[in-house]
N, C-alpha and C. Protein backbone atom coordinates (compact mmCIF):
# COMPACT_ATOMS: atom_id res chain seq x y z
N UNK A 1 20.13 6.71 -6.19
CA UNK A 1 20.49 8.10 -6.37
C UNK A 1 20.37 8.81 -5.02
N UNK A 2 21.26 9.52 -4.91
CA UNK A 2 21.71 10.16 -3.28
C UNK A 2 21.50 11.67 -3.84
N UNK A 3 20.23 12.23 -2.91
CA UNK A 3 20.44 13.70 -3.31
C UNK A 3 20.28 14.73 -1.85
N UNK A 4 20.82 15.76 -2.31
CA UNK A 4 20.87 16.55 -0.68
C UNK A 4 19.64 17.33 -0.87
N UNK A 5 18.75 17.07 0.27
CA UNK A 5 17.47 17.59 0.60
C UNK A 5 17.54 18.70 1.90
N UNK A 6 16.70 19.76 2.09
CA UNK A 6 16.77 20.45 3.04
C UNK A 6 16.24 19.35 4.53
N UNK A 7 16.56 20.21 5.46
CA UNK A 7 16.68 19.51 6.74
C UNK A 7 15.67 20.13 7.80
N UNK A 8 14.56 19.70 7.57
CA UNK A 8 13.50 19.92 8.79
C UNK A 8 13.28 19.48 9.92
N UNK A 9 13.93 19.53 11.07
CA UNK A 9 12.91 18.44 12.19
C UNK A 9 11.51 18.97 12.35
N UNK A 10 10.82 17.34 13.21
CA UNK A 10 9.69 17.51 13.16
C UNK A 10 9.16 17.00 14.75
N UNK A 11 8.39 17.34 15.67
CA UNK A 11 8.70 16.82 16.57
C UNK A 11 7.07 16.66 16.83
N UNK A 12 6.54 15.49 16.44
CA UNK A 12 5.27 15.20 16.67
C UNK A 12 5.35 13.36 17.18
N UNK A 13 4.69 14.07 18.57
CA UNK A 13 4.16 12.92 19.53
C UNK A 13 3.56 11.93 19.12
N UNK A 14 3.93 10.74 19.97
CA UNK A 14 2.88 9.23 19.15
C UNK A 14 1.32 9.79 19.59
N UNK A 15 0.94 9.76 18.08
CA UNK A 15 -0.91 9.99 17.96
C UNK A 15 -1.23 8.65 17.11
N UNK A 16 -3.05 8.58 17.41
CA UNK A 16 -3.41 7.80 16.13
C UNK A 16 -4.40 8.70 15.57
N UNK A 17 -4.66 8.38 14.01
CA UNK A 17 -5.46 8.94 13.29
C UNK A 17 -6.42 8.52 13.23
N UNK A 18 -7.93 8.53 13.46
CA UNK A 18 -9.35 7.71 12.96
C UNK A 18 -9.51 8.37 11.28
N UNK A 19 -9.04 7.98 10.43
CA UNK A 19 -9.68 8.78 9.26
C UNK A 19 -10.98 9.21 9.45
N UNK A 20 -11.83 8.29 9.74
CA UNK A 20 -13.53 8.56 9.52
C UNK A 20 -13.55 9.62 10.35
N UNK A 21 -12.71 10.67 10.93
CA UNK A 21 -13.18 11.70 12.17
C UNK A 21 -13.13 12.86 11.27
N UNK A 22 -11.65 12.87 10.27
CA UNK A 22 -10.77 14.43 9.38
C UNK A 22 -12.41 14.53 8.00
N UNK A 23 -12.55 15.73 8.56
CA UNK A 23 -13.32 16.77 7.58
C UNK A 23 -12.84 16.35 6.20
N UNK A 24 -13.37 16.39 5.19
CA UNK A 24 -13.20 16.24 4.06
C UNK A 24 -13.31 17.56 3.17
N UNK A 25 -12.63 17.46 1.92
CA UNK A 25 -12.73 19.00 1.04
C UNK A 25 -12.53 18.32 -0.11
N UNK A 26 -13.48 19.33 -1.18
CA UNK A 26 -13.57 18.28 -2.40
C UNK A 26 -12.77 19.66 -3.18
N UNK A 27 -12.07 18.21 -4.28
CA UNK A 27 -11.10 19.52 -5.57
C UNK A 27 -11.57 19.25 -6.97
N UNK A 28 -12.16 19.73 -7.47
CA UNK A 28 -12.45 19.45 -8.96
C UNK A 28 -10.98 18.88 -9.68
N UNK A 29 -11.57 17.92 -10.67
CA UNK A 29 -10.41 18.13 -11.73
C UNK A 29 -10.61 18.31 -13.15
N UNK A 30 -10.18 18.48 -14.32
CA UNK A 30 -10.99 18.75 -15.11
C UNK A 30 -12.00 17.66 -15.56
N UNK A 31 -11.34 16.54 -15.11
CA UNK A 31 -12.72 15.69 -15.01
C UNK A 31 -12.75 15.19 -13.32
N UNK A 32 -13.72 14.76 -13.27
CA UNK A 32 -14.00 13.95 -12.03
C UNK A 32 -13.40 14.94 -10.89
N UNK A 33 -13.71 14.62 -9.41
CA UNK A 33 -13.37 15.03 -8.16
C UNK A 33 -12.49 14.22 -7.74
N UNK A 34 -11.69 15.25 -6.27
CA UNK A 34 -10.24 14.36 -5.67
C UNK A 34 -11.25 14.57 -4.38
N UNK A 35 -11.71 14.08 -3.02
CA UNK A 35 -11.77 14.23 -2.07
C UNK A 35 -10.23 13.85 -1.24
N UNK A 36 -10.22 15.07 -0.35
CA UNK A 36 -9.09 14.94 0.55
C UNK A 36 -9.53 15.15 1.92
N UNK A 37 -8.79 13.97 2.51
CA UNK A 37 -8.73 14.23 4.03
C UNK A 37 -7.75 14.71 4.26
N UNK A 38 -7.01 15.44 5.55
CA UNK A 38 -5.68 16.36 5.41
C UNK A 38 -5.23 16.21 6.94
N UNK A 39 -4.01 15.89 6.99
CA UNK A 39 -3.60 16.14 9.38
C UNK A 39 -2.52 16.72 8.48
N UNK A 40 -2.45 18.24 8.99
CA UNK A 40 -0.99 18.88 8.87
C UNK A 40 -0.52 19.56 9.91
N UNK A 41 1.04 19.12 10.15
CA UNK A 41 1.37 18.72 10.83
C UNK A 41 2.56 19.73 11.07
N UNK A 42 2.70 20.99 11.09
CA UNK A 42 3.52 21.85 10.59
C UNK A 42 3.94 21.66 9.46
N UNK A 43 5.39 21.60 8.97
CA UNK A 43 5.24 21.38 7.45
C UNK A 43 5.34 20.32 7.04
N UNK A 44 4.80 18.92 7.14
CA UNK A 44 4.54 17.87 7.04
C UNK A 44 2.90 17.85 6.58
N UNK A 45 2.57 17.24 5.48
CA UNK A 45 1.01 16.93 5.50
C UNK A 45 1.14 15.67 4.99
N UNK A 46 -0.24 14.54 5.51
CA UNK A 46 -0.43 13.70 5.33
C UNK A 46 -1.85 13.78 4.92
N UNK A 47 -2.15 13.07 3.40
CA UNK A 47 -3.77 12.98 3.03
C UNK A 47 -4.19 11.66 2.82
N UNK A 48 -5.51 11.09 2.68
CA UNK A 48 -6.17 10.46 2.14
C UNK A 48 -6.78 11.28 1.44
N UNK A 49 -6.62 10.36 0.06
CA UNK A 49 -7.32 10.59 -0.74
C UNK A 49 -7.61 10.13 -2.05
N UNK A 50 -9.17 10.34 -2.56
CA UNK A 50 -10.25 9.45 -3.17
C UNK A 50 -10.39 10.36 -4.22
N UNK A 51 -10.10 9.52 -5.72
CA UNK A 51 -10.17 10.44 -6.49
C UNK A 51 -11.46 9.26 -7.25
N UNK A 52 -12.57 10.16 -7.73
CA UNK A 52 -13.73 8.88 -8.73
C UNK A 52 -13.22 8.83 -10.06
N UNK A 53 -13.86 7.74 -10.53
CA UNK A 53 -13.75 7.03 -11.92
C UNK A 53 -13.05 8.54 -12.73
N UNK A 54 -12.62 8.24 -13.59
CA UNK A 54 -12.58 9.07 -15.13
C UNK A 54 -11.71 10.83 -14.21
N UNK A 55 -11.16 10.61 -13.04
CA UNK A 55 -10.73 11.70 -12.57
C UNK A 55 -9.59 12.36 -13.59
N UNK A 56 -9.14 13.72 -13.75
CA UNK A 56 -8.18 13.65 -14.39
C UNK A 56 -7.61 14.85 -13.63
N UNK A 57 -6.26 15.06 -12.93
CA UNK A 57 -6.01 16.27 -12.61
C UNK A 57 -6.42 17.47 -13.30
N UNK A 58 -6.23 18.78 -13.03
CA UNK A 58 -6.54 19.90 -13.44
C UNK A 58 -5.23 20.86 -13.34
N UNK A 59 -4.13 20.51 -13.28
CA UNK A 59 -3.01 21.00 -13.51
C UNK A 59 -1.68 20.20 -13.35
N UNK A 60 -0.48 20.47 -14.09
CA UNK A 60 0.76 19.90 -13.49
C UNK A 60 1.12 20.35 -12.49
N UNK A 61 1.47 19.34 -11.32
CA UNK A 61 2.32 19.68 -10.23
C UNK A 61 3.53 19.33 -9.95
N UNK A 62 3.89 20.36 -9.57
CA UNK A 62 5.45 20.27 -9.25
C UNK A 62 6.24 20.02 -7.58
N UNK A 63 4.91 19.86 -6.90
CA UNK A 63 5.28 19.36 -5.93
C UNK A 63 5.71 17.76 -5.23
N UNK A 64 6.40 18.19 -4.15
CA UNK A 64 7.26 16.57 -3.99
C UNK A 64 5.69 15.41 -3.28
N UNK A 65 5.95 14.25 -3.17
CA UNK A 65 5.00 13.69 -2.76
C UNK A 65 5.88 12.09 -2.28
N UNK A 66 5.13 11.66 -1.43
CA UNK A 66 5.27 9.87 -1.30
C UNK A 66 4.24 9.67 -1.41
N UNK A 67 3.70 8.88 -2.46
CA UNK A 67 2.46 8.37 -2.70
C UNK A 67 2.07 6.74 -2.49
N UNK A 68 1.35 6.15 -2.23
CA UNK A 68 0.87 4.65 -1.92
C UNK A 68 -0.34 4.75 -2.64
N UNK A 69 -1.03 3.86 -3.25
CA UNK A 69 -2.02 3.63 -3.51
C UNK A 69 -2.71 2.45 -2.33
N UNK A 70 -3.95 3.01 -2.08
CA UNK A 70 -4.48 1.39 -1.27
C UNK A 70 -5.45 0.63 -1.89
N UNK A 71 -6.16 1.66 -3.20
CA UNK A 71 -7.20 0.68 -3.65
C UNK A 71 -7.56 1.15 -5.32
N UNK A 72 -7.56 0.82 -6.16
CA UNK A 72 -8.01 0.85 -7.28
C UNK A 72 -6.69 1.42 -8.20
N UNK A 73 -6.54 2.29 -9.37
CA UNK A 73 -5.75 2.36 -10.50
C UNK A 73 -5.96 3.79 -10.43
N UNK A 74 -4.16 4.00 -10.48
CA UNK A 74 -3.92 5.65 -10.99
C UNK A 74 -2.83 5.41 -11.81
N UNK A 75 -3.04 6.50 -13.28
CA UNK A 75 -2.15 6.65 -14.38
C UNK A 75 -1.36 8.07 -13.96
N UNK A 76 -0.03 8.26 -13.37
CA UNK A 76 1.00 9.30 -13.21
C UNK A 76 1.09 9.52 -14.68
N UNK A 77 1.19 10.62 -15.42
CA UNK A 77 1.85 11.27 -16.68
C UNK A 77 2.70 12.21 -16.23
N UNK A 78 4.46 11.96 -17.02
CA UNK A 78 5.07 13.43 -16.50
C UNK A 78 5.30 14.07 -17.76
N UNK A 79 5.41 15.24 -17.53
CA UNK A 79 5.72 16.29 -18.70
C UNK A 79 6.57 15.61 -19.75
N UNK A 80 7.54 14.56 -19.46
CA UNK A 80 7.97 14.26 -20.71
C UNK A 80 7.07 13.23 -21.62
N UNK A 81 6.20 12.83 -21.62
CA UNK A 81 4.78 11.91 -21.58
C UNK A 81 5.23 10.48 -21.23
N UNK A 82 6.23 10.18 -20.17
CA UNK A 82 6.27 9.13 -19.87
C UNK A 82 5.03 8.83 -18.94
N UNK A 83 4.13 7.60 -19.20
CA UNK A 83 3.46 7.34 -17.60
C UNK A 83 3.88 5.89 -17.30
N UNK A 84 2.82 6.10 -15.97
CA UNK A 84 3.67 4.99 -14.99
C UNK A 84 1.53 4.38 -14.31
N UNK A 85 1.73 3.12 -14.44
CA UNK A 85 0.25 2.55 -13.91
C UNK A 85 0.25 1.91 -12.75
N UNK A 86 0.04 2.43 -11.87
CA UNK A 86 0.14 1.84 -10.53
C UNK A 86 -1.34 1.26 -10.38
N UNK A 87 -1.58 0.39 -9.34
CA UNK A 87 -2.75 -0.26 -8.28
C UNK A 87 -2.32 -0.66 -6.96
N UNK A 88 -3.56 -0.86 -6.33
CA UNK A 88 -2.87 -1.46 -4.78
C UNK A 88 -1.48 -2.10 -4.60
N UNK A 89 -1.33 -1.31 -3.72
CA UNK A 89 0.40 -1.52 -3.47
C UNK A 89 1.60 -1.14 -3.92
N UNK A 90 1.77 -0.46 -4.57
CA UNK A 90 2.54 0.57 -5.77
C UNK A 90 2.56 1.70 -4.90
N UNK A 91 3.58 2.18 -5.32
CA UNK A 91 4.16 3.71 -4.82
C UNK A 91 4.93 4.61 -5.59
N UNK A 92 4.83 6.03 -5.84
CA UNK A 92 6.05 6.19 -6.14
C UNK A 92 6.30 7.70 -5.42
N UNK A 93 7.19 8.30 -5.51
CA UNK A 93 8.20 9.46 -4.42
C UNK A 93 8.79 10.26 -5.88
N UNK A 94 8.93 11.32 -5.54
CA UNK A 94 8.91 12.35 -6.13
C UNK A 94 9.37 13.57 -5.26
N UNK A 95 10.83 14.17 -5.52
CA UNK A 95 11.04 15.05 -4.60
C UNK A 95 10.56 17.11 -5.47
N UNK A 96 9.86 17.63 -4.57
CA UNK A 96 10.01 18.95 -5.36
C UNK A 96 10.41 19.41 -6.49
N UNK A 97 9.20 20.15 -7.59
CA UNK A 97 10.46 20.64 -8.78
C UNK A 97 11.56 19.22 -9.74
N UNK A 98 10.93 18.54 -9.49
CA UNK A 98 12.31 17.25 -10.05
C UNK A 98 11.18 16.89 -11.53
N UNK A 99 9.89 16.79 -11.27
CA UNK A 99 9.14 16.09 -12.51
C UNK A 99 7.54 17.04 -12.25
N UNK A 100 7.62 17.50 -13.56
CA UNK A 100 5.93 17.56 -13.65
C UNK A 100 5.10 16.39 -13.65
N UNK A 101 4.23 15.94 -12.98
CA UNK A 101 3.87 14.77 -13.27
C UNK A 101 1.89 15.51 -12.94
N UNK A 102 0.89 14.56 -13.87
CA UNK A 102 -0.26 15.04 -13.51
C UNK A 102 -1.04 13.29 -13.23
N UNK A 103 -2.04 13.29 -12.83
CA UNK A 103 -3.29 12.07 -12.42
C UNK A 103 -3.74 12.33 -12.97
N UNK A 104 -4.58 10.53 -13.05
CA UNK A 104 -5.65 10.55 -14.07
C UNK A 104 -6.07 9.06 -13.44
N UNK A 105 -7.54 9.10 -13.10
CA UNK A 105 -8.02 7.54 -12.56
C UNK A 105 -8.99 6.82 -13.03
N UNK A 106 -8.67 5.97 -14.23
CA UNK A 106 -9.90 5.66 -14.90
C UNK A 106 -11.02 5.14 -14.29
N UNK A 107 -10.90 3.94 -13.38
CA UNK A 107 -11.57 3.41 -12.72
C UNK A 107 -12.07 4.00 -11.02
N UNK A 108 -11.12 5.31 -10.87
CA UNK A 108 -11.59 5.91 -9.36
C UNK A 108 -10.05 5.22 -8.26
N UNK A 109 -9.33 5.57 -7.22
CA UNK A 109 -8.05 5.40 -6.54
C UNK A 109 -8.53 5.65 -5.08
N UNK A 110 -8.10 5.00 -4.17
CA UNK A 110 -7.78 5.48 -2.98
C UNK A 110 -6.27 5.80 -2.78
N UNK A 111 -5.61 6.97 -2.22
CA UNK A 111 -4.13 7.44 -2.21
C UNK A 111 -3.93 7.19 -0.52
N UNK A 112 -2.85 6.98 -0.27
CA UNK A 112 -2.30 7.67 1.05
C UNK A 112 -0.65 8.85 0.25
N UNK A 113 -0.96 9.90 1.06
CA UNK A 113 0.12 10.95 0.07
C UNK A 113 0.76 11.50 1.23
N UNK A 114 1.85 11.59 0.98
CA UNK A 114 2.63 12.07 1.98
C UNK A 114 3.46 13.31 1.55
N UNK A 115 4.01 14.40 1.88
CA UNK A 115 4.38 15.22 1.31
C UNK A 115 4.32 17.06 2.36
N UNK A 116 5.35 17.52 2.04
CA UNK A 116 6.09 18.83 2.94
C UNK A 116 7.53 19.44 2.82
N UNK A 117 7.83 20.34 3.00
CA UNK A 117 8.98 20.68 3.28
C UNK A 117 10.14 20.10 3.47
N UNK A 118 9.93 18.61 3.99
CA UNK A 118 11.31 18.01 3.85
C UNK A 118 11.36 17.32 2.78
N UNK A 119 10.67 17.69 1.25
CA UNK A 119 11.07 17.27 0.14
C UNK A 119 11.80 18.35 -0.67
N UNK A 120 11.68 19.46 -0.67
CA UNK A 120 12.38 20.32 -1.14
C UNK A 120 14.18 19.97 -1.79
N UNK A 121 14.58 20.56 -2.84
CA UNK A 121 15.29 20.24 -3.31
C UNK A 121 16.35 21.46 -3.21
C-alpha cells in the first residue's frame, strides 16, 4: 500500500547514542510503568523503551510509530479488537490517525520506537 505522507527533511549529522547516558522518565499505565529514554531530534523522536510485567497502556493512541521490539512480549490491541503478539524481532509501523491501537505487556518488553512528523497523514 502506497500512501502520500507529508514531507519533512531532517538534517542530523552522523552521531552515536550511549543509551546508558539519556535521562529516563517514567509513565504510568493503568497498570504497570513505561520507562522512556527519548533523543529528539526536531521532529523526529527516537525512544527506548521498557515497559514491566502486567503493563497496560492508559489510553488509545493515535499516533504514528515504527516500533521493534528487542526483548520480551507486547500485545498491540486496535480499536477494532483486532490484536497482534509480537516478541524479539517483530515490528510493526503505523502511520498517524490510521489505527487506534493500545499496549499491554504481560511478561514486561523492551521497544525501540521510532516516530514524528514524517508520519503524518
Amino acid at each position: 500500500m502506497v500512501m502520500e505522507m507529508a514531507t519533512e527533511k531532517y538534517a542530523i549529522p552522523f552521531d552515536v547514542t550511549n543509551w546508558d547516558t539519556i535521562a529516563t522518565t517514567t509513565h504510568p499505565g493503568e497498570t504497570g510503568v513505561a520507562v522512556w529514554k527519548t533523543l529528539q531530534l526536531g521532529g523526529l523522536r527516537i525512544r527506548m523503551v521498557e515497559y514491566s510485567a502486567n503493563y497496560l497502556a492508559d489510553h488509545w493512541c493515535q499516533k504514528g510509530h515504527l516500533l521493534f521490539v528487542l526483548e520480551g512480549q507486547l500485545i498491540t490491541q486496535l480499536d477494532n479488537g483486532e490484536k497482534f503478539e509480537m516478541t524479539k524481532g517483530m515490528s510493526y509501523q503505523v502511520s498517524d490517525e490510521l489505527s487506534s491501537h493500545k499496549s499491554f505487556s504481560p511478561t514486561g518488553a523492551k521497544l525501540l520506537i521510532v516516530d514524528g512528523s514524517f508520519l503524518a497523514v
